[in-house]
N, C-alpha and C. Protein backbone atom coordinates (compact mmCIF):
# COMPACT_ATOMS: atom_id res chain seq x y z
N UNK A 1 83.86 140.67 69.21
CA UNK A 1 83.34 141.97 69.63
C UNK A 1 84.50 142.98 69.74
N UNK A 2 84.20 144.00 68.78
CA UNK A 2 85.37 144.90 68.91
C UNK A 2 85.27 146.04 70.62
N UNK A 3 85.87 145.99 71.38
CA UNK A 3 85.29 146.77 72.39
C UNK A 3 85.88 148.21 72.36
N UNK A 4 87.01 148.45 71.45
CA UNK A 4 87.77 149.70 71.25
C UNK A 4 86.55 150.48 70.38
N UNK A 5 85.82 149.34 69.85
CA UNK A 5 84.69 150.49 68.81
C UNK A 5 83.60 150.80 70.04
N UNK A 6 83.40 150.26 70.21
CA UNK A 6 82.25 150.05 71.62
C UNK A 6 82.91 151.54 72.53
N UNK A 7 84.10 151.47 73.35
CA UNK A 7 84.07 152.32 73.85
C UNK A 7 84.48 154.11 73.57
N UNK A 8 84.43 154.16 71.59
CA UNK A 8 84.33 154.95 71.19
C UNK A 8 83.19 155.89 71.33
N UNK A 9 82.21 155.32 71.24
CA UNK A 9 80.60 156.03 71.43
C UNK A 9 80.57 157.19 72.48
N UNK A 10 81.42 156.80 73.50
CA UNK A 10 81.28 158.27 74.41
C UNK A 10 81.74 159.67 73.66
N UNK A 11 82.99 159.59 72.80
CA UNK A 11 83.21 160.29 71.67
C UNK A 11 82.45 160.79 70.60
N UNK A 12 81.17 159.79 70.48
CA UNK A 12 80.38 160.44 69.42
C UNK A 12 79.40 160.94 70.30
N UNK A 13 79.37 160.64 70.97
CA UNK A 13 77.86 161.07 71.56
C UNK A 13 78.35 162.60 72.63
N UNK A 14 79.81 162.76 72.69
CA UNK A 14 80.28 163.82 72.87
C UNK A 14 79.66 165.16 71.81
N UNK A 15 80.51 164.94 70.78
CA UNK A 15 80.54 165.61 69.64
C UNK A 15 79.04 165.84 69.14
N UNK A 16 78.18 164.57 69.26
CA UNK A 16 76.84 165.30 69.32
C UNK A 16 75.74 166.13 69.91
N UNK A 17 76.40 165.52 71.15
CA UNK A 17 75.32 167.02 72.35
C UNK A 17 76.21 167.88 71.98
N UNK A 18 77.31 168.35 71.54
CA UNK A 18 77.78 169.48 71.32
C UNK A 18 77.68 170.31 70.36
N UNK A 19 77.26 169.57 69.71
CA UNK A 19 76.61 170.16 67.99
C UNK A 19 74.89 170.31 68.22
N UNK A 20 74.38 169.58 69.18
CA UNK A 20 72.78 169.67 68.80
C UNK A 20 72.55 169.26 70.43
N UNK A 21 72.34 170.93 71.41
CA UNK A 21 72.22 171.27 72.55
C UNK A 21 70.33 170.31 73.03
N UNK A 22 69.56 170.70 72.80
CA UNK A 22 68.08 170.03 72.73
C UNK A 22 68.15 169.05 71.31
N UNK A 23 69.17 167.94 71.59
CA UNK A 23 68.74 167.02 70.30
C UNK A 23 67.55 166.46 70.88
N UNK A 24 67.21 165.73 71.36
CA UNK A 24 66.01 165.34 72.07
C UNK A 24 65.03 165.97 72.55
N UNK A 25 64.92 167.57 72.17
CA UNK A 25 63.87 167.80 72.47
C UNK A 25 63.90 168.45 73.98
N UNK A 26 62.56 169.27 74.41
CA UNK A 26 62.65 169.60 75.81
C UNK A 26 61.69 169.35 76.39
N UNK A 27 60.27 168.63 75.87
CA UNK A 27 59.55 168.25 75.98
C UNK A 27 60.15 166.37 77.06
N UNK A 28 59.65 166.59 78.27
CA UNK A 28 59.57 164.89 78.95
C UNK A 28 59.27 163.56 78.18
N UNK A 29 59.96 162.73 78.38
CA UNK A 29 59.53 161.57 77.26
C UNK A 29 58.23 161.05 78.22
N UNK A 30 57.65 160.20 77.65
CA UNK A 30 56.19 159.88 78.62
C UNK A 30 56.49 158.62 79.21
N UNK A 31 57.95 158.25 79.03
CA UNK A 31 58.25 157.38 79.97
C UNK A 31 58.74 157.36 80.99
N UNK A 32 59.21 158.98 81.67
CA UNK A 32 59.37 159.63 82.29
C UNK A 32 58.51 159.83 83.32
N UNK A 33 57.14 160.41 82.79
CA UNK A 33 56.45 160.59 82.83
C UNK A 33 55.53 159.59 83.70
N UNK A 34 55.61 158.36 83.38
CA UNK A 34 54.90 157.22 83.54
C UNK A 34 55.64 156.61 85.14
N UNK A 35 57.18 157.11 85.16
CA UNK A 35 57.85 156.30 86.02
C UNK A 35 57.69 157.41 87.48
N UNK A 36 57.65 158.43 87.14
CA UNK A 36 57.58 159.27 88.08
C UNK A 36 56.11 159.57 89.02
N UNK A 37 55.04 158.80 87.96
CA UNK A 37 53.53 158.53 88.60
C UNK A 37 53.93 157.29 89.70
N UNK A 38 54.39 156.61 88.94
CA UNK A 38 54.54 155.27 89.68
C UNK A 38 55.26 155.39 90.84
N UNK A 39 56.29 156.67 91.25
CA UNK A 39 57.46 156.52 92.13
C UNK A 39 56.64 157.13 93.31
N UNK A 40 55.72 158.65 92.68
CA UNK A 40 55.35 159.19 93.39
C UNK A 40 53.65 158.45 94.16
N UNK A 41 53.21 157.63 93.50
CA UNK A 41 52.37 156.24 94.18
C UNK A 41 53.17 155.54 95.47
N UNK A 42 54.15 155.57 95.16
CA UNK A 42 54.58 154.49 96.53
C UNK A 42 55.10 155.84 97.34
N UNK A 43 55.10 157.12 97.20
CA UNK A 43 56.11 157.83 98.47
C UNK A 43 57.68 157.88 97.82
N UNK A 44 58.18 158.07 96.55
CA UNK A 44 59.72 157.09 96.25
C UNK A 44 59.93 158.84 96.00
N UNK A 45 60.48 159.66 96.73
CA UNK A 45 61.43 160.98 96.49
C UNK A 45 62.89 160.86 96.16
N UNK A 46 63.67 160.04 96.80
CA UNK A 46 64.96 160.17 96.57
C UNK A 46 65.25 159.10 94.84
N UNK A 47 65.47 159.67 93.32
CA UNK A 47 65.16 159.14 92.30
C UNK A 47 66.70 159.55 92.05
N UNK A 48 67.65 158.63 91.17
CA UNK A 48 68.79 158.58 90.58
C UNK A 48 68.40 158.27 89.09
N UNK A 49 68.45 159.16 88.34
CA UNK A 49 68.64 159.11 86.98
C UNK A 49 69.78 158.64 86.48
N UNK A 50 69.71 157.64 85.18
CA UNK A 50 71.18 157.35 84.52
C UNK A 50 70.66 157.55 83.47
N UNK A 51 72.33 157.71 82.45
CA UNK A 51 72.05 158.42 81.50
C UNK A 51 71.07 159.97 80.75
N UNK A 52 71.06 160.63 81.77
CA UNK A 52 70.13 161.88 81.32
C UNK A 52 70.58 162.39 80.35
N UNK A 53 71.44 162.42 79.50
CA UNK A 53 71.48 163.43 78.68
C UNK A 53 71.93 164.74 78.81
N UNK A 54 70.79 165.40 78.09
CA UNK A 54 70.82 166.97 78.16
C UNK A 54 69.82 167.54 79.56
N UNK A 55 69.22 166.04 80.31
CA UNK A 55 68.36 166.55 81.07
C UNK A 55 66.90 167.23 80.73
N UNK A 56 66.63 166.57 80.15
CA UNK A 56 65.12 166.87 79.57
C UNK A 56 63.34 166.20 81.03
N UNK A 57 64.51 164.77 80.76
CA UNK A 57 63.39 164.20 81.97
C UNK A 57 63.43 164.46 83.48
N UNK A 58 65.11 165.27 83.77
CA UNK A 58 65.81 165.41 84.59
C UNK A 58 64.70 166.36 85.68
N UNK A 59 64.82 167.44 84.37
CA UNK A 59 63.71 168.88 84.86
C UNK A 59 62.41 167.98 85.40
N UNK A 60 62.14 167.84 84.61
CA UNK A 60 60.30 167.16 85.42
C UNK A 60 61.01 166.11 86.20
N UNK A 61 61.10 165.66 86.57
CA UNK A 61 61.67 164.75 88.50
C UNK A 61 61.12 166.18 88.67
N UNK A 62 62.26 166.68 88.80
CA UNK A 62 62.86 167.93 89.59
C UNK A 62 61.82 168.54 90.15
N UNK A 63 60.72 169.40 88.90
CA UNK A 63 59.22 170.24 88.98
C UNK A 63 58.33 169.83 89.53
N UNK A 64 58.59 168.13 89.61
CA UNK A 64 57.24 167.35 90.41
C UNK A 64 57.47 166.70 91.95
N UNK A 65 58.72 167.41 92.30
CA UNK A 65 58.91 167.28 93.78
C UNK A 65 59.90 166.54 93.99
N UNK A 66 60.99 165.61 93.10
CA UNK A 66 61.70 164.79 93.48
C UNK A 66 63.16 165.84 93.31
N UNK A 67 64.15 165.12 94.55
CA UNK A 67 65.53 164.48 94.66
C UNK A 67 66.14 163.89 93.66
N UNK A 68 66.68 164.85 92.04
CA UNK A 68 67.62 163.60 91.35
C UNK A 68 68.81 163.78 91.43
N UNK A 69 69.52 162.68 91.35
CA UNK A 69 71.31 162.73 91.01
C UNK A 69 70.86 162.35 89.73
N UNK A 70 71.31 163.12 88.41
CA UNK A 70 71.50 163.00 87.29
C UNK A 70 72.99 162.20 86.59
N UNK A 71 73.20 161.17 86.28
CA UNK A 71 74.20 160.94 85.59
C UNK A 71 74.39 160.83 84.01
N UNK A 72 75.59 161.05 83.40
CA UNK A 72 75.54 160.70 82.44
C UNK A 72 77.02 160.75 82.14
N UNK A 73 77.80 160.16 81.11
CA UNK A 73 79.18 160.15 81.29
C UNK A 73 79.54 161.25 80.04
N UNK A 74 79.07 162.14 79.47
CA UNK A 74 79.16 163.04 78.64
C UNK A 74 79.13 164.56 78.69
N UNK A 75 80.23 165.34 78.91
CA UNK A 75 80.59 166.59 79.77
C UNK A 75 80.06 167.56 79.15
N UNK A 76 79.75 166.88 77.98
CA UNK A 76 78.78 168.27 77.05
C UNK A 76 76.88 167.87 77.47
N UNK A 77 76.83 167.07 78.51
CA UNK A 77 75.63 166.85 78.58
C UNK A 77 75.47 167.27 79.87
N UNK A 78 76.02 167.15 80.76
CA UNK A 78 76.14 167.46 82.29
C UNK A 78 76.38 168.73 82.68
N UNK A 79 77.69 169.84 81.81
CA UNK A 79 78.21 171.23 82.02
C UNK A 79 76.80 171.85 81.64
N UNK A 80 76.53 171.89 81.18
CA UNK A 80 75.35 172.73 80.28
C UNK A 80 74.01 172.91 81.45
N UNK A 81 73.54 171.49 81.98
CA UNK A 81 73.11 170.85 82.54
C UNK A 81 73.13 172.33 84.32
N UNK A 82 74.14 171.70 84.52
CA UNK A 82 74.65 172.18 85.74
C UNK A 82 74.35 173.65 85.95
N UNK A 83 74.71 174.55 84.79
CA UNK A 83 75.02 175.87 84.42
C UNK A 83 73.56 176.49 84.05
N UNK A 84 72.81 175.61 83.85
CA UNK A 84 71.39 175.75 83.10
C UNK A 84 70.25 175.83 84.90
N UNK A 85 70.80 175.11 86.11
CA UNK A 85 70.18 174.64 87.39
C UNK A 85 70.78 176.00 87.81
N UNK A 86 71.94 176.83 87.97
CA UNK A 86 72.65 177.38 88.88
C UNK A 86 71.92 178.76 89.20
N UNK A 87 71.65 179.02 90.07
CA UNK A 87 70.62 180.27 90.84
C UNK A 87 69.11 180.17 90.54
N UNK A 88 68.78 178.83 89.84
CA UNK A 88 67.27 178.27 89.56
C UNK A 88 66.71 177.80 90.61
N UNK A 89 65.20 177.88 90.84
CA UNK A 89 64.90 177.15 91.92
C UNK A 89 64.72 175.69 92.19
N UNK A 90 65.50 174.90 91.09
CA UNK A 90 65.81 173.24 90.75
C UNK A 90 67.29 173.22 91.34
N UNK A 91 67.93 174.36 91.88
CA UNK A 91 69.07 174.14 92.06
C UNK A 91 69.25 173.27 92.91
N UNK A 92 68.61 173.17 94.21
CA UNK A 92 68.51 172.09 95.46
C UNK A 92 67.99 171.06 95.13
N UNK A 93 67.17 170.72 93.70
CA UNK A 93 66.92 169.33 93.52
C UNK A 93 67.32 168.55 92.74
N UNK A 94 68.35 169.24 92.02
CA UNK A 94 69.03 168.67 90.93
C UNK A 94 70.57 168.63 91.17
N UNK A 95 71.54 166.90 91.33
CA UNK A 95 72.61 167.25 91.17
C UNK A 95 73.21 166.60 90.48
N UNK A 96 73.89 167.25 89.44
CA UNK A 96 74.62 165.96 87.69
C UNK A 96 75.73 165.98 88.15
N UNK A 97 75.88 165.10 87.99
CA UNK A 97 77.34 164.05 87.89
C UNK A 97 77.48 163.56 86.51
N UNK A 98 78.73 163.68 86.43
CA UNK A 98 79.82 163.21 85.41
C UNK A 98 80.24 161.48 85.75
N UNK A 99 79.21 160.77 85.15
CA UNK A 99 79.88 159.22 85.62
C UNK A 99 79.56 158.49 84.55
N UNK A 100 80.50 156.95 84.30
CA UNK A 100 80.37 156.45 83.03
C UNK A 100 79.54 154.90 83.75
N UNK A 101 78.98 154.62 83.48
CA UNK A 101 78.07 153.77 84.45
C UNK A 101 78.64 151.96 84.42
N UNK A 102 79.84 152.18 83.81
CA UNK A 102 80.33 151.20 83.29
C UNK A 102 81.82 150.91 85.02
N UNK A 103 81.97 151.89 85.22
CA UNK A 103 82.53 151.93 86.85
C UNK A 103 81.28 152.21 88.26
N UNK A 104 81.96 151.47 89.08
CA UNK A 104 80.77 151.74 90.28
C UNK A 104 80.17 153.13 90.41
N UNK A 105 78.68 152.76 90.67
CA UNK A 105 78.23 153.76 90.80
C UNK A 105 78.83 154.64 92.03
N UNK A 106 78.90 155.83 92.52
CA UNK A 106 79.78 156.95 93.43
C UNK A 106 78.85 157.28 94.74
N UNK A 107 78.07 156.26 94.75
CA UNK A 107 76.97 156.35 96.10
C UNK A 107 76.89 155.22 96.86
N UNK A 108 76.84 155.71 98.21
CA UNK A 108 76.40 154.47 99.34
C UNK A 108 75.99 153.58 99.25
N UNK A 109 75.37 152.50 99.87
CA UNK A 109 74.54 151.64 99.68
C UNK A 109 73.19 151.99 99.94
N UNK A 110 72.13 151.76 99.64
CA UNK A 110 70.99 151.95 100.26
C UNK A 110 70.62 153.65 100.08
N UNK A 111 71.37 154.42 99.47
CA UNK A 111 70.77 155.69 99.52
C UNK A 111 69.63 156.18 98.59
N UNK A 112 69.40 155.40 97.18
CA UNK A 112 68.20 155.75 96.86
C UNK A 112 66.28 155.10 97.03
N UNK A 113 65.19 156.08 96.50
CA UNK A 113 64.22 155.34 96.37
C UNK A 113 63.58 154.58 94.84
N UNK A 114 64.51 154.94 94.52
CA UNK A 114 64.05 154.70 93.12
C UNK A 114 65.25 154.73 91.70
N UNK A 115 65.75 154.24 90.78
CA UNK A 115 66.54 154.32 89.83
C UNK A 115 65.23 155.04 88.52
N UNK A 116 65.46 155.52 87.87
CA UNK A 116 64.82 156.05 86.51
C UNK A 116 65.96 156.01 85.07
N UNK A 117 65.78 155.32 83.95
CA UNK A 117 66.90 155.11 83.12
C UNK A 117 66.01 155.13 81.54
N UNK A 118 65.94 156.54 80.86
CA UNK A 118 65.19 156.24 79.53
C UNK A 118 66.23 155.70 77.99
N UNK A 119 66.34 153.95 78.15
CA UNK A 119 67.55 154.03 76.79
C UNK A 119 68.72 154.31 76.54
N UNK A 120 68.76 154.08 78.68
CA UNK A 120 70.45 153.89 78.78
C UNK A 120 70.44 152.04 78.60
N UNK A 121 69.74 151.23 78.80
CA UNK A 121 70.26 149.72 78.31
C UNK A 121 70.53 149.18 76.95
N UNK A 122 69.87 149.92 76.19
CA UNK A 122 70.35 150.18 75.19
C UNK A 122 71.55 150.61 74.39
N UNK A 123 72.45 151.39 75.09
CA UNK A 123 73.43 151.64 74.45
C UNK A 123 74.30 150.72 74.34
N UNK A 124 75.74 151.23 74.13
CA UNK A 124 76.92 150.61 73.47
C UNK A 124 77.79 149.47 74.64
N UNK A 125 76.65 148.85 75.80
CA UNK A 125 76.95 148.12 76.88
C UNK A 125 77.00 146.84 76.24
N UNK A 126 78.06 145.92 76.91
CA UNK A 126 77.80 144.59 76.54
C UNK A 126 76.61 143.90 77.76
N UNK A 127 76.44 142.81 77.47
CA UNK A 127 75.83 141.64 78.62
C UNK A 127 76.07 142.23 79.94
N UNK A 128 77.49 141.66 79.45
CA UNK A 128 78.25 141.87 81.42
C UNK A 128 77.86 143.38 81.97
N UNK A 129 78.33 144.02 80.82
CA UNK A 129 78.49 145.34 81.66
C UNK A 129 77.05 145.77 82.08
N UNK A 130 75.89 145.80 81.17
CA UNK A 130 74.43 145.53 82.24
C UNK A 130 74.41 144.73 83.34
N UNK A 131 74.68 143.55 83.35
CA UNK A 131 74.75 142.78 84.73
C UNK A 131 75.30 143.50 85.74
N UNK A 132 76.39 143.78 85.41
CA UNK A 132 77.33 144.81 86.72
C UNK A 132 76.44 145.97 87.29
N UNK A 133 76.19 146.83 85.56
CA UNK A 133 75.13 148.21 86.27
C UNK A 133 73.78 147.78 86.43
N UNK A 134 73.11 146.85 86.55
CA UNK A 134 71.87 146.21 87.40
C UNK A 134 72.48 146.31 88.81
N UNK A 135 73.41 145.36 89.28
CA UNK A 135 73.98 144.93 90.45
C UNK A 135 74.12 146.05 90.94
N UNK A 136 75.15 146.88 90.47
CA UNK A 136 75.00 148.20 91.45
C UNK A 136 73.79 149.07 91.26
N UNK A 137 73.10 149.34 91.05
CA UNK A 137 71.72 149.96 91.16
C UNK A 137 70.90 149.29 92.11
N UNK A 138 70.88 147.61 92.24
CA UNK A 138 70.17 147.26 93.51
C UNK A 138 71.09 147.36 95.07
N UNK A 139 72.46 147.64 94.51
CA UNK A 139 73.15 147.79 96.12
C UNK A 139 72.61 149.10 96.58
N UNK A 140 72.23 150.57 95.26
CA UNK A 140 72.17 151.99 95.57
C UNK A 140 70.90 151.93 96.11
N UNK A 141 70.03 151.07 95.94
CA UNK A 141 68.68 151.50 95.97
C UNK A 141 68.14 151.01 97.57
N UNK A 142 67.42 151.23 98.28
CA UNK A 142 66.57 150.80 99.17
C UNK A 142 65.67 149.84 99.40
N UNK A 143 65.77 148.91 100.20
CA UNK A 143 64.86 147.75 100.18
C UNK A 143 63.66 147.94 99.77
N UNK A 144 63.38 147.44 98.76
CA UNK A 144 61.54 147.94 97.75
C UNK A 144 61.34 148.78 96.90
N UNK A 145 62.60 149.50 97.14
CA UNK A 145 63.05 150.43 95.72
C UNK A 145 62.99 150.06 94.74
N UNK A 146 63.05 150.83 93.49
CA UNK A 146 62.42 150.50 92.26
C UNK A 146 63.49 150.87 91.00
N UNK A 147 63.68 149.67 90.18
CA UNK A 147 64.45 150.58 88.96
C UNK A 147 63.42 150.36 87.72
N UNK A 148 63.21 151.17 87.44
CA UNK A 148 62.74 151.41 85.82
C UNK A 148 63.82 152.00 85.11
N UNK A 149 63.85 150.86 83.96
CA UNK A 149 64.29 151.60 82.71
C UNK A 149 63.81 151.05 81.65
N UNK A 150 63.99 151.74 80.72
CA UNK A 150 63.49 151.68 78.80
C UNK A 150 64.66 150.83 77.97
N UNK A 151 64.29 150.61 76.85
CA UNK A 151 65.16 150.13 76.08
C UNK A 151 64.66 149.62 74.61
N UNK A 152 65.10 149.96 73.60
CA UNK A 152 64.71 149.46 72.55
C UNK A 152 64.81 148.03 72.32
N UNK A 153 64.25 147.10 71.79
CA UNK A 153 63.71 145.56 71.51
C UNK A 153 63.94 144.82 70.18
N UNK A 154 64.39 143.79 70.40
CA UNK A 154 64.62 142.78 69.52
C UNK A 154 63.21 142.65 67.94
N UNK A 155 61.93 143.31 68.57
CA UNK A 155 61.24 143.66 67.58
C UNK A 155 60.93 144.86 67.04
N UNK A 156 61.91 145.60 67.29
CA UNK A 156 62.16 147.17 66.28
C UNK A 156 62.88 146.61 64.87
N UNK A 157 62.07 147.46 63.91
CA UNK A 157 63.00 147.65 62.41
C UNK A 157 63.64 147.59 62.35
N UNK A 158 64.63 148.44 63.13
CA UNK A 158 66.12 148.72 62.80
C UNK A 158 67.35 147.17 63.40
N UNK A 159 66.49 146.67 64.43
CA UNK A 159 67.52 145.32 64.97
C UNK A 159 67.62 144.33 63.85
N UNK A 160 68.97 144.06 63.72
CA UNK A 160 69.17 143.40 62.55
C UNK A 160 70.01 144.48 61.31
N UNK A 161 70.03 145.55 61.47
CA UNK A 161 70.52 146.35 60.24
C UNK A 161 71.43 147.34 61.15
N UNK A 162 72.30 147.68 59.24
CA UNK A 162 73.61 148.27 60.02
C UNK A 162 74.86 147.17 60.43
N UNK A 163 75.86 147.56 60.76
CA UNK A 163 77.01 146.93 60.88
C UNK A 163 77.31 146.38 62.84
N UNK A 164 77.13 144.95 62.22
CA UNK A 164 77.00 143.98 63.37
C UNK A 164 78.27 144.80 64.60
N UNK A 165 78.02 144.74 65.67
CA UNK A 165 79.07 145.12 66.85
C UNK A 165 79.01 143.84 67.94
N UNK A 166 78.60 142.96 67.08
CA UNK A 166 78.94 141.74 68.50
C UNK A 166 77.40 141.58 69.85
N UNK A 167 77.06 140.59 69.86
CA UNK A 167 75.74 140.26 70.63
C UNK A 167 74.67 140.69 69.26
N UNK A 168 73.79 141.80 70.38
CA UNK A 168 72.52 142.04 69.87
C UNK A 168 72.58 143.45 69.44
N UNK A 169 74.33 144.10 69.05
CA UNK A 169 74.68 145.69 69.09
C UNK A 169 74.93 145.56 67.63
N UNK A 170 73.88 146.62 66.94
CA UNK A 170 74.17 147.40 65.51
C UNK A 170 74.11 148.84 65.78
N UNK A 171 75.24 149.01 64.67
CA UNK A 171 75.28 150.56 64.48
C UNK A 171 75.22 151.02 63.18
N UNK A 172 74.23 152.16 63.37
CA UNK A 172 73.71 152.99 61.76
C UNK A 172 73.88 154.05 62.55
N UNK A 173 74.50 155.36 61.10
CA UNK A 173 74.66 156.61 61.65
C UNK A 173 75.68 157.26 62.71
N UNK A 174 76.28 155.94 63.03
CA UNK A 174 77.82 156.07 64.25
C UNK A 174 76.87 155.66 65.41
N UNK A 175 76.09 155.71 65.57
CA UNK A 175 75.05 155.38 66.92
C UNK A 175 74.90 153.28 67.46
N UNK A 176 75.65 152.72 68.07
CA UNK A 176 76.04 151.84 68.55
C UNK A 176 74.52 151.49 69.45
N UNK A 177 73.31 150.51 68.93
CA UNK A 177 72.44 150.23 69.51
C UNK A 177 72.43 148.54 70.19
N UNK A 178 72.01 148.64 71.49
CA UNK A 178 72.33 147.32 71.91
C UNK A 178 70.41 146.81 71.98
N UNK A 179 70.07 145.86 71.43
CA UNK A 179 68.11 145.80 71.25
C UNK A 179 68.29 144.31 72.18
N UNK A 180 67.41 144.55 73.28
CA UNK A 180 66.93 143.68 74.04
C UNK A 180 65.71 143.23 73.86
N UNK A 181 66.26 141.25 74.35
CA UNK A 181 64.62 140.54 74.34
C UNK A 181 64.39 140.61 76.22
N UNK A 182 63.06 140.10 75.74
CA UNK A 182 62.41 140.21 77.58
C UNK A 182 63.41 138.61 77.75
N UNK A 183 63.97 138.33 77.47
CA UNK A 183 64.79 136.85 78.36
C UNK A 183 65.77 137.67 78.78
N UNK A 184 66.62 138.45 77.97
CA UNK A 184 67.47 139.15 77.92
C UNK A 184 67.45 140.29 79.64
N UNK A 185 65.96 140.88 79.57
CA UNK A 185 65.94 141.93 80.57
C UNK A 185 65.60 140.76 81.65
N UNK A 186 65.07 139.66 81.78
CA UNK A 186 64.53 138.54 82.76
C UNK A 186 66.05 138.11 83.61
N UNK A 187 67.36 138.36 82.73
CA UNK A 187 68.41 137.29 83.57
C UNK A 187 69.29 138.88 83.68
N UNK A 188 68.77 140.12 83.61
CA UNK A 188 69.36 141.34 84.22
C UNK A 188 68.46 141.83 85.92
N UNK A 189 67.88 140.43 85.81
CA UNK A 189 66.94 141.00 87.06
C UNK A 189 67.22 140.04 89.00
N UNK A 190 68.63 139.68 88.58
CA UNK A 190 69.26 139.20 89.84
C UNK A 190 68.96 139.97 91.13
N UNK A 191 68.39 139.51 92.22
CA UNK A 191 68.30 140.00 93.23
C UNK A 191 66.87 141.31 93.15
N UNK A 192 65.93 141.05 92.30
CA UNK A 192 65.07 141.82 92.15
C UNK A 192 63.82 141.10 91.68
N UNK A 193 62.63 141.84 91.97
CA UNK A 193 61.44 140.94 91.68
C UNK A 193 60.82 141.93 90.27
N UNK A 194 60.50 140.67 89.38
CA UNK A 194 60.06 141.63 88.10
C UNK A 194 58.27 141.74 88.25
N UNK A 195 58.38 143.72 88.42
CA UNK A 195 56.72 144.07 88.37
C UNK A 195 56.44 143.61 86.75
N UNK A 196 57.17 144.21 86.23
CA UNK A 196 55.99 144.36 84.73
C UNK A 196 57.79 144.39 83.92
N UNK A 197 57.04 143.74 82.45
CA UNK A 197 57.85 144.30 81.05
C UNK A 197 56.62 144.63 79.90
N UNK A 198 56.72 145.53 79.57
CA UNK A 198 55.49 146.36 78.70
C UNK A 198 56.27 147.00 77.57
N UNK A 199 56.00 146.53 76.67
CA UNK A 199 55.91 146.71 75.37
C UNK A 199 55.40 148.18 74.63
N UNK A 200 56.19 149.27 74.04
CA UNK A 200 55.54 150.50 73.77
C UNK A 200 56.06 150.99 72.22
N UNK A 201 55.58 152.15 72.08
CA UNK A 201 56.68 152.45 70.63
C UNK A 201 56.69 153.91 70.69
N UNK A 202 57.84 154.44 70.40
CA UNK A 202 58.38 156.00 70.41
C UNK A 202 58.55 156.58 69.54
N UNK A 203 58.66 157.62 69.16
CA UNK A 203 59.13 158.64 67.86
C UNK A 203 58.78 158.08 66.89
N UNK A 204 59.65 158.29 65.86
CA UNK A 204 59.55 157.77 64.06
C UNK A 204 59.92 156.57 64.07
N UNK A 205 59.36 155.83 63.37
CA UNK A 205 59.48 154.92 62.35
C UNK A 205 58.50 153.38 63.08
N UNK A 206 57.91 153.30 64.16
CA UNK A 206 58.37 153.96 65.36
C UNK A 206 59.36 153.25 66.05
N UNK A 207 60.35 153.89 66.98
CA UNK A 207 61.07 153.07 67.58
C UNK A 207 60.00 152.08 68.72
N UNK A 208 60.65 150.23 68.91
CA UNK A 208 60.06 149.70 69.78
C UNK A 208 61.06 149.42 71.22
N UNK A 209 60.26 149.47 71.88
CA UNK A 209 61.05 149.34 73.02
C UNK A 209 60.42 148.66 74.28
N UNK A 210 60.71 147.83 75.18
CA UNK A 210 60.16 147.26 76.49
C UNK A 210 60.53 148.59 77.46
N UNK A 211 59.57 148.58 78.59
CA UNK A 211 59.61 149.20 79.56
C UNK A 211 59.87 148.28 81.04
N UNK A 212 60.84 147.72 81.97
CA UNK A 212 60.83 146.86 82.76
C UNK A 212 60.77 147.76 84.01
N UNK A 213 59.80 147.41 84.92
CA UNK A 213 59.82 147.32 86.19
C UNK A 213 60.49 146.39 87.44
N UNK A 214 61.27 147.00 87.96
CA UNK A 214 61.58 146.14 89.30
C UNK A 214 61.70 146.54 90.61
N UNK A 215 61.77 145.68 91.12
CA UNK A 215 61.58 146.07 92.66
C UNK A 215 63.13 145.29 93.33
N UNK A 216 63.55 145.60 94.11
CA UNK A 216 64.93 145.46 94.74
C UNK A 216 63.95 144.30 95.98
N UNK A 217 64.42 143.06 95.78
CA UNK A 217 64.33 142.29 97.09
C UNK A 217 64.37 142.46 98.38
């Protein structure tokens, strides 16, 4: 496993929110969508986003009543971000941080109700380094707290093609994809009880991806 290529990706994925401000769109993904029904079912206001991006899903938390800390480790995704909230009336509910999720998360123990993550497990992470950012997400979260996140799957098209990066990580296009099986998301679920893994498909071609639910012990 080359990990110098691995930890290049913050570099591309620099250079690309910087070239293409709404690459994703401004429209909420509906997995977003889906997690924020579910948060706002149990009472769950205080929500930590990882990986946001450009902040697309960021805004709806925000519009539908929640508390996010937005992270993402990409300064062309966060400045914009920040500058885009400032004298808005999301300003008090939105706060981005600059963090690479691959170092401890920069919060207490126990301070959130909820984690939200669309296709950050997916990226250019090895094994371990999910294990670690599971682990700290159940220290951040609150007893019964919840992490949802997305991730593309061992039964998408594209797994398998493109130039091998070690495990279950191919890259086409400079884009470093890591495709998870449900065994895979089953032994990321230490110290947590698994609600659901649900099976969905997104955009073109179409992308596949599991959706996992958990609950913090």
């Amino acid at each position: 496993m080359d990990k110098e290529t691995l930890n290049r990706q913050s570099e591309h994925w620099e250079k690309t929110f910087s070239s293409k401000p709404d690459m994703f769109g401004v429209e909420p993904s509906d997995a977003v969508q889906k997690a924020a029904a579910l948060f706002k079912e149990e009472g769950k206001t205080a929500v930590l986003e990882l990986g946001c991006g450009q902040g697309r899903d960021t805004y709806f938390f925000a519009e539908n009543g929640f508390q996010i800390h937005a992270l993402d480790y990409c300064e062309s995704g966060i400045i914009p971000l920040s500058e885009k909230i400032q004298g808005s009336s999301l300003e008090g509910s939105i706060n981005p941080v600059c963090h690479d999720v691959r170092r401890p998360l920069p919060f207490n123990d126990e301070t959130f109700d909820g984690c939200f993550s669309h296709m950050l497990y997916c990226m250019a992470l090895t094994t371990e380094e999910l294990k670690f950012l599971s682990g700290e997400i159940r220290r951040v979260l609150r007893p019964g707290g919840l992490n949802i996140f997305t991730a593309r799957n061992t039964s998408d098209a594209h797994y398998g093609v493109g130039i091998h990066r070690g495990e279950d990580m191919y890259e086409m296009g400079g884009f470093i994809v890591h495709y998870l099986s449900k065994d895979k998301i089953k032994n990321l679920a230490e110290g947590f009880e698994i609600v659901s893994i649900d099976g969905f498909e997104e955009g073109e071609l179409p992308k596949k991806l599991y959706r996992a639910t958990m609950r913090k012990k």
